[in-house]
Protein backbone atom coordinates (compact mmCIF):
# COMPACT_ATOMS: atom_id res chain seq x y z
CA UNK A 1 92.60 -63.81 -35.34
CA UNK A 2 93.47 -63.41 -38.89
CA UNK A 3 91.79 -61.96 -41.70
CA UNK A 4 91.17 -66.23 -43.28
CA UNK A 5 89.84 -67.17 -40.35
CA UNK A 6 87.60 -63.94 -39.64
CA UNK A 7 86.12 -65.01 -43.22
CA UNK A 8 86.39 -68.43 -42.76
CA UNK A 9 84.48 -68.16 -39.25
CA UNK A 10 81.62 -65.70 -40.79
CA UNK A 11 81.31 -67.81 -44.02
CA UNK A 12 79.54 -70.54 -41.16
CA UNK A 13 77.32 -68.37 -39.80
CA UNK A 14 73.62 -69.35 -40.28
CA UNK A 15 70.63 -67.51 -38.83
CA UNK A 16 68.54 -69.03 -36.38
CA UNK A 17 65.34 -67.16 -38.41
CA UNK A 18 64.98 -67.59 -42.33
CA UNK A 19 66.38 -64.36 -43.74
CA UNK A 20 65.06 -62.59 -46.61
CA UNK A 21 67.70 -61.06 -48.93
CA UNK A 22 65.32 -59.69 -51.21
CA UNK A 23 63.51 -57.51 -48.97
CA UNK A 24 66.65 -57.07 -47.10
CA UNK A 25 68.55 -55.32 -50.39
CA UNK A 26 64.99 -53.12 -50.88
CA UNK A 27 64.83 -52.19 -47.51
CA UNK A 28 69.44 -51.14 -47.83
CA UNK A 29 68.32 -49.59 -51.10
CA UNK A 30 65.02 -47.52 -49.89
CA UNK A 31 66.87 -46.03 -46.69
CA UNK A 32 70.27 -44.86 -48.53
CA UNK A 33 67.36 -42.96 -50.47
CA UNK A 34 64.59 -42.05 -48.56
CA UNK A 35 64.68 -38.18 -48.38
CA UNK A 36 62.29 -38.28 -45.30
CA UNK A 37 64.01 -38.02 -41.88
CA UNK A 38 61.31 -40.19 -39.88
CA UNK A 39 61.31 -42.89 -42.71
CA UNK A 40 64.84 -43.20 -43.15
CA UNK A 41 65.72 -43.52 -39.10
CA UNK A 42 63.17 -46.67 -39.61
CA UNK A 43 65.29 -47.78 -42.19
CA UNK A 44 68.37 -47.70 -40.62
CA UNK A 45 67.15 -49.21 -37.33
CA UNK A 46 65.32 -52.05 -40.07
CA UNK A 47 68.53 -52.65 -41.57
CA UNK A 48 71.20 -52.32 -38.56
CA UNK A 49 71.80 -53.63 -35.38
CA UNK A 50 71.40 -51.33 -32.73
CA UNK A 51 75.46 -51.33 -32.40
CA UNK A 52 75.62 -51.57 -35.90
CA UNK A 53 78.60 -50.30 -37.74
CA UNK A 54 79.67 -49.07 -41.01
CA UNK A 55 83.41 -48.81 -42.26
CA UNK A 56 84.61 -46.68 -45.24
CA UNK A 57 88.13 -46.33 -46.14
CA UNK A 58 88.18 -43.40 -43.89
CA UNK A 59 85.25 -43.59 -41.47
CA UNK A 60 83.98 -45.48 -38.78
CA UNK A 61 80.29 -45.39 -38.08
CA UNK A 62 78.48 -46.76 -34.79
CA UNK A 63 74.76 -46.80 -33.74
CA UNK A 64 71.68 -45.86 -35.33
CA UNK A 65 71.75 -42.26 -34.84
CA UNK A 66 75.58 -41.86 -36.55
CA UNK A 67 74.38 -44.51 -39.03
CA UNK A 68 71.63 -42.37 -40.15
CA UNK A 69 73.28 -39.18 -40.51
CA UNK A 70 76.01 -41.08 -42.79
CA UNK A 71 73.33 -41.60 -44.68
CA UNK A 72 71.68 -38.45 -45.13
CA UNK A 73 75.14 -36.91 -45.25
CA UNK A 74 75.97 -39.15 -48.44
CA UNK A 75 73.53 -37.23 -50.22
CA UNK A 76 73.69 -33.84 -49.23
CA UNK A 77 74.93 -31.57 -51.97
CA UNK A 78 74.09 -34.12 -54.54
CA UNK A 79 70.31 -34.22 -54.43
CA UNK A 80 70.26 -36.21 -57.55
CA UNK A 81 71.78 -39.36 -56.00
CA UNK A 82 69.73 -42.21 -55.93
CA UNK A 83 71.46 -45.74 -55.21
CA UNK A 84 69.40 -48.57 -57.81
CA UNK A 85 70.23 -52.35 -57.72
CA UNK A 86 70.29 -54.36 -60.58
CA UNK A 87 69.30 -57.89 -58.34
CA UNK A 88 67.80 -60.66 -60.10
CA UNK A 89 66.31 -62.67 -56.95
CA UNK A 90 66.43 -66.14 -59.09
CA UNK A 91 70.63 -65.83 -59.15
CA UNK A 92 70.80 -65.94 -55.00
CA UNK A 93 71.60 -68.97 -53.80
CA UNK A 94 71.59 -70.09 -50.32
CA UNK A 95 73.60 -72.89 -48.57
């Protein structure tokens, strides 16, 4: 399959529930950080798919447990980090 049609294929994709994106950007916002270890496991398994994965230019992540120690990892050494979004809810449109 190319790239076009893996877009063009996704691009249709409409869930069978109504989907939230506002609480689903607070909830990808909270977890990357939530210093508590408890809290931020129930944010990851909130936000991904048990076989969820995450891909960086030079990582592959899989599953809950890897996801959340990418997480915790991003901000190790940098305690300062904090990831903020600037969403205005009223600009989302969905089709």
């Amino acid at each position: 399959m190319t790239t076009q049609a893996l877009v063009d294929r996704v691009g249709k994709f409409r869930p069978a529930v109504p989907f939230d994106l506002q609480a689903f950007v607070a909830r990808y916002v909270a977890m990357w950080n939530e210093p508590g270890e408890l809290a931020r496991l129930d944010l990851v398994q909130a936000v991904w798919a048990p076989e969820g994965v995450n891909f960086t230019r030079s990582m592959e992540v899989r599953r809950h447990a890897a996801l959340e120690k990418r997480v915790r990892d991003s901000s190790a050494g940098r305690p300062s980090f904090s990831m903020i979004t600037f969403w205005d809810p009223a600009s989302a449109t969905q089709s």
